[in-house]
C-alpha atoms as a PDB file:
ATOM      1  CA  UNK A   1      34.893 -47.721  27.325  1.00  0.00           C
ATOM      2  CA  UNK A   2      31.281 -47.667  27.857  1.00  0.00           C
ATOM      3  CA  UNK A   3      30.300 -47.747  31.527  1.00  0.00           C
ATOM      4  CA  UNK A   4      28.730 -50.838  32.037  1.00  0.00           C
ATOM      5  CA  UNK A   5      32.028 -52.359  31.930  1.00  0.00           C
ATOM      6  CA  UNK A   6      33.175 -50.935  34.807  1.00  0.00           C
ATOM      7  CA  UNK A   7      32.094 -51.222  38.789  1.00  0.00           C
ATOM      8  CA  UNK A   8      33.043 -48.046  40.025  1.00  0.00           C
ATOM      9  CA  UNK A   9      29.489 -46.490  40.448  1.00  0.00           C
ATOM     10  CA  UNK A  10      28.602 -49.074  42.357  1.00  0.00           C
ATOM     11  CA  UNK A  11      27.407 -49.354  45.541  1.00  0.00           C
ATOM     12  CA  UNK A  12      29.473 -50.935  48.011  1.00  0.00           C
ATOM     13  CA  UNK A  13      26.629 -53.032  49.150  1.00  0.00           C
ATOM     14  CA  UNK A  14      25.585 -53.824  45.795  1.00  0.00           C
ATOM     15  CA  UNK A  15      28.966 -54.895  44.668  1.00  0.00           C
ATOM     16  CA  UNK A  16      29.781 -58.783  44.209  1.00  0.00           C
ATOM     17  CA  UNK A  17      32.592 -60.677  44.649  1.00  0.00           C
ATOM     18  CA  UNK A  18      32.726 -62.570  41.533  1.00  0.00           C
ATOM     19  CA  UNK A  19      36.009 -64.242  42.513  1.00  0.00           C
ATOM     20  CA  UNK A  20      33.891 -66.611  44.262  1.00  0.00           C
ATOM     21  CA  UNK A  21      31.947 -67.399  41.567  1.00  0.00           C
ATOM     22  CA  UNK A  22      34.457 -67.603  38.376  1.00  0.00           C
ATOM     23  CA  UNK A  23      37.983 -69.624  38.619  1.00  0.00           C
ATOM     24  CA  UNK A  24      40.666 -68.514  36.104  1.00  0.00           C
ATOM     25  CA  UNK A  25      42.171 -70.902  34.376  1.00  0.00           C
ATOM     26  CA  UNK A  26      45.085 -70.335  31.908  1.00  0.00           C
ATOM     27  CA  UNK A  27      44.242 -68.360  28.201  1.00  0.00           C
ATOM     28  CA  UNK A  28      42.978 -70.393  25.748  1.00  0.00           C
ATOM     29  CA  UNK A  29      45.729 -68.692  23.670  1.00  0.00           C
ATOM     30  CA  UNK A  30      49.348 -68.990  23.451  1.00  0.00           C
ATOM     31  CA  UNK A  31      50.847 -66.886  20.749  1.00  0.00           C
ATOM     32  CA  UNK A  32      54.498 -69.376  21.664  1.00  0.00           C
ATOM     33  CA  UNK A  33      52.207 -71.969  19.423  1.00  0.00           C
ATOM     34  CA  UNK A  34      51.881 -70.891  15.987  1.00  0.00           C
ATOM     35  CA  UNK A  35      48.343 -71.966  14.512  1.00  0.00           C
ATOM     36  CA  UNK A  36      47.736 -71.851  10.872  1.00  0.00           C
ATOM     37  CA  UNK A  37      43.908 -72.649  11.162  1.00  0.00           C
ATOM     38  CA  UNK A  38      41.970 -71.284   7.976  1.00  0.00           C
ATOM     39  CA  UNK A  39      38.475 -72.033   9.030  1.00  0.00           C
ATOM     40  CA  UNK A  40      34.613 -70.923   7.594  1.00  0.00           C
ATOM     41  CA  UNK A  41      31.674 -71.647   9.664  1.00  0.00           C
ATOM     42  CA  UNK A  42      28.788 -72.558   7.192  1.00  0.00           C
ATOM     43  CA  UNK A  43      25.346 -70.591   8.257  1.00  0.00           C
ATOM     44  CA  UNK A  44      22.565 -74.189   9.056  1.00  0.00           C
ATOM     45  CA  UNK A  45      19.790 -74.487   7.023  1.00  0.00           C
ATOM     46  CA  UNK A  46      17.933 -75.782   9.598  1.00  0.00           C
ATOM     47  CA  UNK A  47      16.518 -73.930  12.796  1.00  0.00           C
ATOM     48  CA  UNK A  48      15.233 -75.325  15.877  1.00  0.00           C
ATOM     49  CA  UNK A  49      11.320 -76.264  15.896  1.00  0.00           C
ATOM     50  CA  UNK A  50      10.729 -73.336  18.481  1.00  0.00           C
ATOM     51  CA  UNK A  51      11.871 -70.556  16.339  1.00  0.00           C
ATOM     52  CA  UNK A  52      11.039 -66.839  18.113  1.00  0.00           C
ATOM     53  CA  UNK A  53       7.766 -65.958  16.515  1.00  0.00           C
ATOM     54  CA  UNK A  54       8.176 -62.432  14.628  1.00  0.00           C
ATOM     55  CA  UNK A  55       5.100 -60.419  16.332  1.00  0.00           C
ATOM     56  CA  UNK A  56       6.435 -62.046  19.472  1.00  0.00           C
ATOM     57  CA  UNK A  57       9.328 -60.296  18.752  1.00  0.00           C
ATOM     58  CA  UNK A  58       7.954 -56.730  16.995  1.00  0.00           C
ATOM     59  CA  UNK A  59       4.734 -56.141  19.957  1.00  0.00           C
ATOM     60  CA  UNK A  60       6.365 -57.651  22.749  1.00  0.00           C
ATOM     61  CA  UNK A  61       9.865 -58.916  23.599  1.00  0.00           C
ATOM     62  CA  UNK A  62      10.553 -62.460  24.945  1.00  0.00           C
ATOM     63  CA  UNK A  63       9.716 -63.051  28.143  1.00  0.00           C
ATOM     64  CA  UNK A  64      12.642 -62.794  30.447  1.00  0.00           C
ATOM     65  CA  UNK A  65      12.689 -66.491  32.211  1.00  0.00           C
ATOM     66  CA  UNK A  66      12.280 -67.873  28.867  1.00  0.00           C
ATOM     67  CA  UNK A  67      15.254 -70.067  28.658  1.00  0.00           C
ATOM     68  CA  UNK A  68      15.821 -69.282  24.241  1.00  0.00           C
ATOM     69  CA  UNK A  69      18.166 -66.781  24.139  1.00  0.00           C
ATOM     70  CA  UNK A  70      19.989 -65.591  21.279  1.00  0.00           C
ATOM     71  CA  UNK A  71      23.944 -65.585  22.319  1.00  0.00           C
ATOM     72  CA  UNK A  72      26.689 -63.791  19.510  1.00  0.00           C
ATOM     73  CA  UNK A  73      30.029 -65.199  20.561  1.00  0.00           C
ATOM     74  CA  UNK A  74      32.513 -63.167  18.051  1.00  0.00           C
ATOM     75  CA  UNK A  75      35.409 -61.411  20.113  1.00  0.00           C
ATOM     76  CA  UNK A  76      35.160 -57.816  20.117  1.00  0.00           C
ATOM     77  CA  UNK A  77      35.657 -56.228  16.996  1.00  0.00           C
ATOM     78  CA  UNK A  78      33.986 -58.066  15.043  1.00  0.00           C
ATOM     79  CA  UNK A  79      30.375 -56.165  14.843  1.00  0.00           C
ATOM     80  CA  UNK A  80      28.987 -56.753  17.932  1.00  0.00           C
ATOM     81  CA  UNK A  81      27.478 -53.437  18.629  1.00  0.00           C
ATOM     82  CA  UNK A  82      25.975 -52.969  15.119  1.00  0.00           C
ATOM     83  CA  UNK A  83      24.340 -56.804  15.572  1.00  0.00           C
ATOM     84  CA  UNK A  84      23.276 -55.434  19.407  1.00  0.00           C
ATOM     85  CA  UNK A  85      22.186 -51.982  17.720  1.00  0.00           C
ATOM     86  CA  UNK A  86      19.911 -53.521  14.556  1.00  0.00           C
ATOM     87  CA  UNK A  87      18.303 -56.067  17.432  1.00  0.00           C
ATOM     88  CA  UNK A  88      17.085 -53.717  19.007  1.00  0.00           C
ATOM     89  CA  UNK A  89      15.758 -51.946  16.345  1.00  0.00           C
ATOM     90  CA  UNK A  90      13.891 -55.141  15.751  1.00  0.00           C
ATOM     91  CA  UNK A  91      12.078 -55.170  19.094  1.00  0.00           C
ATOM     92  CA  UNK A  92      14.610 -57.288  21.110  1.00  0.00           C
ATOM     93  CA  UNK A  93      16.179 -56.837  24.355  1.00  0.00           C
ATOM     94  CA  UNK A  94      20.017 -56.799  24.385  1.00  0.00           C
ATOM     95  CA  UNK A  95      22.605 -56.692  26.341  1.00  0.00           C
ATOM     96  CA  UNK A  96      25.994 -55.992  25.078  1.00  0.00           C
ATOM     97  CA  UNK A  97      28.031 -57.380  27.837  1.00  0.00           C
ATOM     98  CA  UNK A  98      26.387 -58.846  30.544  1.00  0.00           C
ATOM     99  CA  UNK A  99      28.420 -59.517  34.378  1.00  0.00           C
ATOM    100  CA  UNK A 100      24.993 -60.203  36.227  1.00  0.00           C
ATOM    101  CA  UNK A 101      22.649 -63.550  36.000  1.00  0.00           C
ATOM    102  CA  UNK A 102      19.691 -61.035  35.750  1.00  0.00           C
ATOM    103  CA  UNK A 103      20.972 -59.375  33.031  1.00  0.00           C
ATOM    104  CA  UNK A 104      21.383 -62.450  31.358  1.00  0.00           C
ATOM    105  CA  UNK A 105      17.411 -63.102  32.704  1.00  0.00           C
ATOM    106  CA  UNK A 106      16.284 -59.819  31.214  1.00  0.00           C
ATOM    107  CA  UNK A 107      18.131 -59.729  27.701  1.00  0.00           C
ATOM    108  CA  UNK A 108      16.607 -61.897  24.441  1.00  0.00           C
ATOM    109  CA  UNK A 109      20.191 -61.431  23.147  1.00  0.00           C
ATOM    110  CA  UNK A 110      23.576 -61.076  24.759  1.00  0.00           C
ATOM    111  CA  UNK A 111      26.424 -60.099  22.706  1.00  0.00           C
ATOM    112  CA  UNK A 112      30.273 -59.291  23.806  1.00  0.00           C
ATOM    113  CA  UNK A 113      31.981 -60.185  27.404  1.00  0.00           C
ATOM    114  CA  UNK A 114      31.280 -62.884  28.768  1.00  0.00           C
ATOM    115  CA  UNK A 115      29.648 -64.560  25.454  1.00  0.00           C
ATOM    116  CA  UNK A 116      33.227 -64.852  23.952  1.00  0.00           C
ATOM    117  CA  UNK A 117      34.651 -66.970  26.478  1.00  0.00           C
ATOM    118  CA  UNK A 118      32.578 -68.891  28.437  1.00  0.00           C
ATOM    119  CA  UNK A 119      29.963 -69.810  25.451  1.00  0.00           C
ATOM    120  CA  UNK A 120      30.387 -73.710  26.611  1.00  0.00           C
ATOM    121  CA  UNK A 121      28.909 -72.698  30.037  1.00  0.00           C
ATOM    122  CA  UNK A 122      26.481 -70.638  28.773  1.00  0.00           C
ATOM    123  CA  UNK A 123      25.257 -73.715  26.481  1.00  0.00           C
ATOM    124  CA  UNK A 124      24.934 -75.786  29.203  1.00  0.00           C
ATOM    125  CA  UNK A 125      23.048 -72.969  31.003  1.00  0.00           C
ATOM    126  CA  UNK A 126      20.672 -72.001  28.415  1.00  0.00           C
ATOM    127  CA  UNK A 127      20.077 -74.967  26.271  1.00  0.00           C
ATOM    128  CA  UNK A 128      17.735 -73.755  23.811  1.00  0.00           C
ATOM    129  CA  UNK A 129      19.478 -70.645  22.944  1.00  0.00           C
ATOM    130  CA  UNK A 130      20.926 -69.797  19.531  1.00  0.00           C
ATOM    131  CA  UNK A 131      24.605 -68.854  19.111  1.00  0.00           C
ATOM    132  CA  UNK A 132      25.698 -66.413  16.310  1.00  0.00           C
ATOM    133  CA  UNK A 133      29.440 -66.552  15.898  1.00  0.00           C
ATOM    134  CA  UNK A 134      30.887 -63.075  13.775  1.00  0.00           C
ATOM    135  CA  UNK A 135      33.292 -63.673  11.650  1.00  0.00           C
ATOM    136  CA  UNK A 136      36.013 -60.512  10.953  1.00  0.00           C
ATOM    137  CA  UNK A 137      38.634 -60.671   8.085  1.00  0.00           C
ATOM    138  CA  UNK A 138      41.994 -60.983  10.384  1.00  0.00           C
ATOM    139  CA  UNK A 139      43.458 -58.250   8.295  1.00  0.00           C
ATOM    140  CA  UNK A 140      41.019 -55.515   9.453  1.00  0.00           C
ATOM    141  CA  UNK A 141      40.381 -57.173  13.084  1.00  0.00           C
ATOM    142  CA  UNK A 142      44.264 -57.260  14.245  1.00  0.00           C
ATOM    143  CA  UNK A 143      44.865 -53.115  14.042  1.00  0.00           C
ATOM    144  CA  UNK A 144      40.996 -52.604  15.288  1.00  0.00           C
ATOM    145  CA  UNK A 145      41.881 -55.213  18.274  1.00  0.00           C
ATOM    146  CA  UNK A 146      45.206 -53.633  18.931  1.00  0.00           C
ATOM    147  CA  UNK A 147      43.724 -49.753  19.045  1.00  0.00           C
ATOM    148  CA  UNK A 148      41.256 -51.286  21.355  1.00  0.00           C
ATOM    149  CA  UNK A 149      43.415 -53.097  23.867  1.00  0.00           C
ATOM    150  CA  UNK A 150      46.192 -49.732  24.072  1.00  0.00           C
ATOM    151  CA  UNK A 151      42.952 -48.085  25.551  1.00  0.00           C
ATOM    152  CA  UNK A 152      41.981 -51.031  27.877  1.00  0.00           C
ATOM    153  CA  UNK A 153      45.039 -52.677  28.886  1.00  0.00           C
ATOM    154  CA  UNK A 154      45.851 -50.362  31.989  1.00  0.00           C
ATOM    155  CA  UNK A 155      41.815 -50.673  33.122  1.00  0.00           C
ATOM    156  CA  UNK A 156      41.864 -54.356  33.145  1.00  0.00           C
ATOM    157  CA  UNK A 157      44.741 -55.098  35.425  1.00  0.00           C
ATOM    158  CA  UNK A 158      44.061 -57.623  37.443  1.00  0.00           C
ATOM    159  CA  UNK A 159      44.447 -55.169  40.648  1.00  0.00           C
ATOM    160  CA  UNK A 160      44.558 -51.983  39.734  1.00  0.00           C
ATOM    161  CA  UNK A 161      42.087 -52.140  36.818  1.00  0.00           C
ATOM    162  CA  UNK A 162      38.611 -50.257  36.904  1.00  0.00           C
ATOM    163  CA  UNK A 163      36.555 -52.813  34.501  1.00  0.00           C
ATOM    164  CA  UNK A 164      34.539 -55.320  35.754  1.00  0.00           C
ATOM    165  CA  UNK A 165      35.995 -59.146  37.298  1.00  0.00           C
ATOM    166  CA  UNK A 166      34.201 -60.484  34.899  1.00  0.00           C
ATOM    167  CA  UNK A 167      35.282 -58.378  32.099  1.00  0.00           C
ATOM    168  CA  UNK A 168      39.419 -59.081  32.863  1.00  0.00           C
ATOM    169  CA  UNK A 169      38.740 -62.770  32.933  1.00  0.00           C
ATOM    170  CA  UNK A 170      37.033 -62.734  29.854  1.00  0.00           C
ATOM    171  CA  UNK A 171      39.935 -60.941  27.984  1.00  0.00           C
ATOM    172  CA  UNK A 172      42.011 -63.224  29.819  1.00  0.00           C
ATOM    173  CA  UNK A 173      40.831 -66.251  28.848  1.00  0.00           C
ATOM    174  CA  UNK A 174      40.672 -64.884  25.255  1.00  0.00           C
ATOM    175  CA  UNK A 175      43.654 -63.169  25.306  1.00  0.00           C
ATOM    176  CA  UNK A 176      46.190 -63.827  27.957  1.00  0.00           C
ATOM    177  CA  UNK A 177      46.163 -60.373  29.229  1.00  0.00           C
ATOM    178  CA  UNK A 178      48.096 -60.044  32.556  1.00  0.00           C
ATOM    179  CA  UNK A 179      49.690 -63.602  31.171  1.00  0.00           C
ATOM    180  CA  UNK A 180      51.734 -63.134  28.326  1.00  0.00           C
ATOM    181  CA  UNK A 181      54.580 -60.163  27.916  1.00  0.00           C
ATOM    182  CA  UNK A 182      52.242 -58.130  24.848  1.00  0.00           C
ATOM    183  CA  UNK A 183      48.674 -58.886  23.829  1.00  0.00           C
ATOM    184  CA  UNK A 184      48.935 -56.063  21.233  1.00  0.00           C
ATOM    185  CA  UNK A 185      51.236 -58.640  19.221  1.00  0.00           C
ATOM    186  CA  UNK A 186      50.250 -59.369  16.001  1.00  0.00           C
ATOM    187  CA  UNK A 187      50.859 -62.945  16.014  1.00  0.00           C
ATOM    188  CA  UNK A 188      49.427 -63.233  19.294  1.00  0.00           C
ATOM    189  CA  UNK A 189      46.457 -61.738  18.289  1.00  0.00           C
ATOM    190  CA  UNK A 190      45.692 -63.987  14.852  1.00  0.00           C
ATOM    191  CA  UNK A 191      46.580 -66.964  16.984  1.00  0.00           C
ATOM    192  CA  UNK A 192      44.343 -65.835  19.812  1.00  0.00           C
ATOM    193  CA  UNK A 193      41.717 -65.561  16.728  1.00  0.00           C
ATOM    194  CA  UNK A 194      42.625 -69.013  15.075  1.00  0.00           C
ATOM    195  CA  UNK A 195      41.940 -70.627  18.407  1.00  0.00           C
ATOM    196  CA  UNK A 196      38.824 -69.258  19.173  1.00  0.00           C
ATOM    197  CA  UNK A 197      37.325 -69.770  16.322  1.00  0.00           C
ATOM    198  CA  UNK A 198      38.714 -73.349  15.860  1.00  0.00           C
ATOM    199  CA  UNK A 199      37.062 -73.796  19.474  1.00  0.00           C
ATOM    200  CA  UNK A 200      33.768 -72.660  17.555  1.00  0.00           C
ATOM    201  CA  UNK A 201      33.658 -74.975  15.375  1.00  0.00           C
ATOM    202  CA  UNK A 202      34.736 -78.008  16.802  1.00  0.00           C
ATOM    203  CA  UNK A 203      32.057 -77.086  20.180  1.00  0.00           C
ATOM    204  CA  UNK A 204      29.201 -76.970  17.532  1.00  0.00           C
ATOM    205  CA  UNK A 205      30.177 -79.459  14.822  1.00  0.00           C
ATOM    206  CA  UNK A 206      26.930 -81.004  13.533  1.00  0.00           C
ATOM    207  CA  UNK A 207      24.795 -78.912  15.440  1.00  0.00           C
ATOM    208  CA  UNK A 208      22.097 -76.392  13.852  1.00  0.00           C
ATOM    209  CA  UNK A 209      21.822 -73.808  16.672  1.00  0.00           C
ATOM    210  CA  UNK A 210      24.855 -72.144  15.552  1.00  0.00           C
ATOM    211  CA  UNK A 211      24.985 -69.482  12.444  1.00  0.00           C
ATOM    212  CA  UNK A 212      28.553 -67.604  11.060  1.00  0.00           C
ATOM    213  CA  UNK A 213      27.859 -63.766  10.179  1.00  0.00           C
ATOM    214  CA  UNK A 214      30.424 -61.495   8.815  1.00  0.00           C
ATOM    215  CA  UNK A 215      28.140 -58.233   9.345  1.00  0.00           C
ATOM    216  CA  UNK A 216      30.266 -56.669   6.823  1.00  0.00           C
ATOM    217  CA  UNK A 217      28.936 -58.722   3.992  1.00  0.00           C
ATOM    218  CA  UNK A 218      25.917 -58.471   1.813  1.00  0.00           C
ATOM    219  CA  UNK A 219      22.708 -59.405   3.677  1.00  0.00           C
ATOM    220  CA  UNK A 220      23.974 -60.721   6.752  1.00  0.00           C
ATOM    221  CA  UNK A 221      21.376 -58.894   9.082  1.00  0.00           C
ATOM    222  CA  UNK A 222      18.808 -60.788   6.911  1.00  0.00           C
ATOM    223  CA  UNK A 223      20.545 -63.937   6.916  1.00  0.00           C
ATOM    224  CA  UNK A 224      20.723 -62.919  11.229  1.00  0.00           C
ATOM    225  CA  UNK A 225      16.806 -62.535  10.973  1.00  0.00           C
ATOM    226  CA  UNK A 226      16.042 -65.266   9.058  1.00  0.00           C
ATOM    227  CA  UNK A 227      18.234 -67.647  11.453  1.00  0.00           C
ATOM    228  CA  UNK A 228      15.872 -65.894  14.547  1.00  0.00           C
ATOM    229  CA  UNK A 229      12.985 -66.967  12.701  1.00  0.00           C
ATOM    230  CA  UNK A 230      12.476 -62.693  12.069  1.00  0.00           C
ATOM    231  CA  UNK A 231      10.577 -61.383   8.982  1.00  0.00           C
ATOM    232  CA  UNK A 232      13.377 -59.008   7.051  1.00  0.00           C
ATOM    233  CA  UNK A 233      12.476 -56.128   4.894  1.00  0.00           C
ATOM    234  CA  UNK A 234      14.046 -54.826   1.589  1.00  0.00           C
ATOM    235  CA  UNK A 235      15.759 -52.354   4.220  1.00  0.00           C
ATOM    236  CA  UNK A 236      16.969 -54.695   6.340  1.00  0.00           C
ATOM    237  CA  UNK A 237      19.234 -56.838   4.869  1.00  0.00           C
ATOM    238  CA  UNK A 238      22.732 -55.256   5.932  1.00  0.00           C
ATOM    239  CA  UNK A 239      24.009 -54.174   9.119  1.00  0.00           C
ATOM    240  CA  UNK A 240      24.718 -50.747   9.623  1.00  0.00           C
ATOM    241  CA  UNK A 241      28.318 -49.444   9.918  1.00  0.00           C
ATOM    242  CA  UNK A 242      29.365 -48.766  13.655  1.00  0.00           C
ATOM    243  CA  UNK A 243      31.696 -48.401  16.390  1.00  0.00           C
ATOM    244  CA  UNK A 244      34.137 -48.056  13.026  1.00  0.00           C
ATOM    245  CA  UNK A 245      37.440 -46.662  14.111  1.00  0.00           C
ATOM    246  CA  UNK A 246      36.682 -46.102  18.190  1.00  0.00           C
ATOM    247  CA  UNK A 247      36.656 -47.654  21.303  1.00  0.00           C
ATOM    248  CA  UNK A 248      33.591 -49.368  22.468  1.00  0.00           C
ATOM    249  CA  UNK A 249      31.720 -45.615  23.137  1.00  0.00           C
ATOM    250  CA  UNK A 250      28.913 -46.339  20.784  1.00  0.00           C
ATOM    251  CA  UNK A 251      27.037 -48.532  22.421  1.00  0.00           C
ATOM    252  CA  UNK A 252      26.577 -45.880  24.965  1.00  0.00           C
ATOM    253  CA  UNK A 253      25.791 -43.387  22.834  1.00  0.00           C
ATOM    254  CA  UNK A 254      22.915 -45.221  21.545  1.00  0.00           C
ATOM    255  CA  UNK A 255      19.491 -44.295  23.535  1.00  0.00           C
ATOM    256  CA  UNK A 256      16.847 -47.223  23.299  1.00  0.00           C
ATOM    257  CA  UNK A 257      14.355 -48.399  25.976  1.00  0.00           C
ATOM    258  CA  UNK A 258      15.112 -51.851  25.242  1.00  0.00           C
ATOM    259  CA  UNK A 259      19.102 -51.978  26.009  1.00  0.00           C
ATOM    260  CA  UNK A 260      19.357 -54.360  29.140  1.00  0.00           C
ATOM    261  CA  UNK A 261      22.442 -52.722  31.623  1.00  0.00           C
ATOM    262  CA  UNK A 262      25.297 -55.167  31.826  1.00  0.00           C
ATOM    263  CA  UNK A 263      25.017 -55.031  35.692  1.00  0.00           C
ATOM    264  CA  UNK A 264      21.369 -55.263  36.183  1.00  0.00           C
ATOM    265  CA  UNK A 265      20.266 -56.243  39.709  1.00  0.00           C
ATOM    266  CA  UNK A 266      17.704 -59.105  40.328  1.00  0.00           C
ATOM    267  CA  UNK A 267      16.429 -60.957  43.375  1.00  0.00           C
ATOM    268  CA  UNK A 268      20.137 -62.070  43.860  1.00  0.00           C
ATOM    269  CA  UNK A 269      21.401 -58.826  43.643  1.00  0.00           C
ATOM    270  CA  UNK A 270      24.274 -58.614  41.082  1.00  0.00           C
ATOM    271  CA  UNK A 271      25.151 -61.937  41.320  1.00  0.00           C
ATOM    272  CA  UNK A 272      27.064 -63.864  38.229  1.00  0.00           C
ATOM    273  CA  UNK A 273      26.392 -67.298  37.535  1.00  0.00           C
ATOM    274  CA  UNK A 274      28.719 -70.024  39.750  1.00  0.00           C
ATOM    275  CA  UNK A 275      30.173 -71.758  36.574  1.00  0.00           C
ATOM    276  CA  UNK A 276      33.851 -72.582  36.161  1.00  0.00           C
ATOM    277  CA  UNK A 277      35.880 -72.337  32.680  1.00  0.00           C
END
C-alpha cells in the first residue's frame, strides 16, 4: 500500500483524531441480500456553464479555494490511479486519497478513499464539483478486489490496523470490513458493487455533473477531458494501463510535482471535514 494511506510517520502532535469527526454507521452492503442490479450510467451531454478553462488547466492549475473540483467516485479497482496518473499529466492537481480538508483544498481532483463512500457529503460540501463514476466489468473487478483486500485486510483493523481512520471507514462503509465474517466473498463483493453503483445512480438521477467512464474502453480519457471542458489530442484519447495486477504501489511510484499528499497539513492542521455518513 502506498504510504499516504497510512499514519504511522506521523507526528504525534500532528496526528488527528478523526473519530471525532466521522461516525460509522453500518456498510452500505450486505452480501445476506442478494441484488441483481444490472445498471449503465449514461456519460451527460451537457456540462455545467463554468466548465475549467483548458489553459487554466495546462499554465496554471485551479486555484486551491476554488470550490469546482473534479471528484471520481469508482471503488478501488476500477482505474483510479491511471485517471489520477493521465490528470496529472494534463496539468491538474490530484490527490488519490485524500484524509485531510487541505488536501481536499489543494487537489483539482480527488480520486479513491474517501470519494467512494462519502460522495453525498462531499456534494453537499463542494457543490460545483464534477463527479466521474468508473465503471469495471464485475468479472475482472471481483479477483482484482479480492488480491487487494488479502493484502489490506490485517492493516485496516479497526485497532490494530496501520491505515488511516479514515481509510477503514471508508472500506467499511463500502465493504463491511470488520462487519461481516469474509469481504473476500465473491457474492459479497458483486453485491457490495451492485449497491454502490445503484447508490450512483439514483444520488445523481437527472443531474449533468455526473459522467460514467470505463477507462478500459476506447476513448474514455477523451470522453474524461471533454466532460472537464479539456482540449484532447489524437494521443490522448485512452487511458494508460496501470496498477494492472498489484496492490495500490503505483501511485507511489509515480514522481510528479503536482500529486497533492493524502495527509497534507493546512491552517487546521490535518484536520478531516466534521460530516457524518
Amino acid at each position: 500500500m502506498p504510504d499516504n494511506a497510512t499514519i504511522a510517520t506521523l507526528p504525534d502532535s500532528q496526528r488527528h483524531n478523526h473519530s471525532e469527526d466521522v461516525q460509522l454507521n453500518q456498510p452500505q452492503c450486505d452480501s445476506t441480500k442478494p441484488n441483481d442490479i444490472r445498471l449503465s450510467l449514461l456519460a451527460p451531454n451537457a456540462t455545467k456553464p463554468s466548465a475549467i478553462e483548458p489553459s487554466a488547466i495546462k499554465h496554471e492549475s485551479v486555484v486551491a479555494e476554488q470550490k469546482q473540483k473534479v471528484i471520481f467516485i469508482g471503488l478501488p479497482r476500477t482505474g483510479t490511479t491511471s485517471v489520477s496518473v493521465a490528470l496529472l499529466e494534463q496539468g491538474l492537481k490530484v490527490a488519490h486519497m485524500a484524509f485531510t480538508k487541505e488536501a481536499f483544498m489543494q487537489a483539482d481532483a480527488i480520486s479513491d478513499a474517501p470519494c467512494f463512500s462519502d460522495f453525498k457529503q462531499l456534494d453537499k460540501l463542494f457543490p460545483e464539483a464534477k463527479f466521474v463514476y468508473i465503471d469495471r466489468e464485475l468479472d475482472s473487478w471481483v479477483p482484482s478486489m479480492q488480491m487487494l483486500l488479502s493484502r489490506m485486510l490485517p492493516h485496516l483493523d479497526a485497532k490494530t490496523g496501520r491505515f488511516h481512520p479514515i481509510m477503514k471507514r471508508s472500506f467499511r462503509h463500502s465493504f463491511g470490513v470488520g462487519m461481516v465474517e469474509n469481504p473476500q466473498d465473491e457474492q459479497h463483493l458483486i453485491d457490495c458493487y451492485q449497491r454502490h453503483k445503484a447508490e450512483v445512480v439514483n444520488y445523481f438521477a437527472g443531474r449533468h455533473d455526473l459522467l460514467s467512464i470505463d477507462v478500459s474502453q476506447q476513448g474514455a480519457l477523451g470522453q474524461l477531458l471533454a466532460f472537464m471542458g479539456l482540449a484532447a489530442t489524437e494521443n490522448q484519447q485512452n487511458f494508460p494501463k496501470l496498477n494492472v495486477g498489484r496492490n495500490v504501489a503505483s501511485w507511489d511510484e509515480y514522481k510528479h510535482p503536482n500529486k497533492i499528499s493524502a495527509n497534507a497539513s493546512g491552517p487546521e492542521k490535518r484536520k478531516f471535514f466534521d460530516y457524518k455518513i
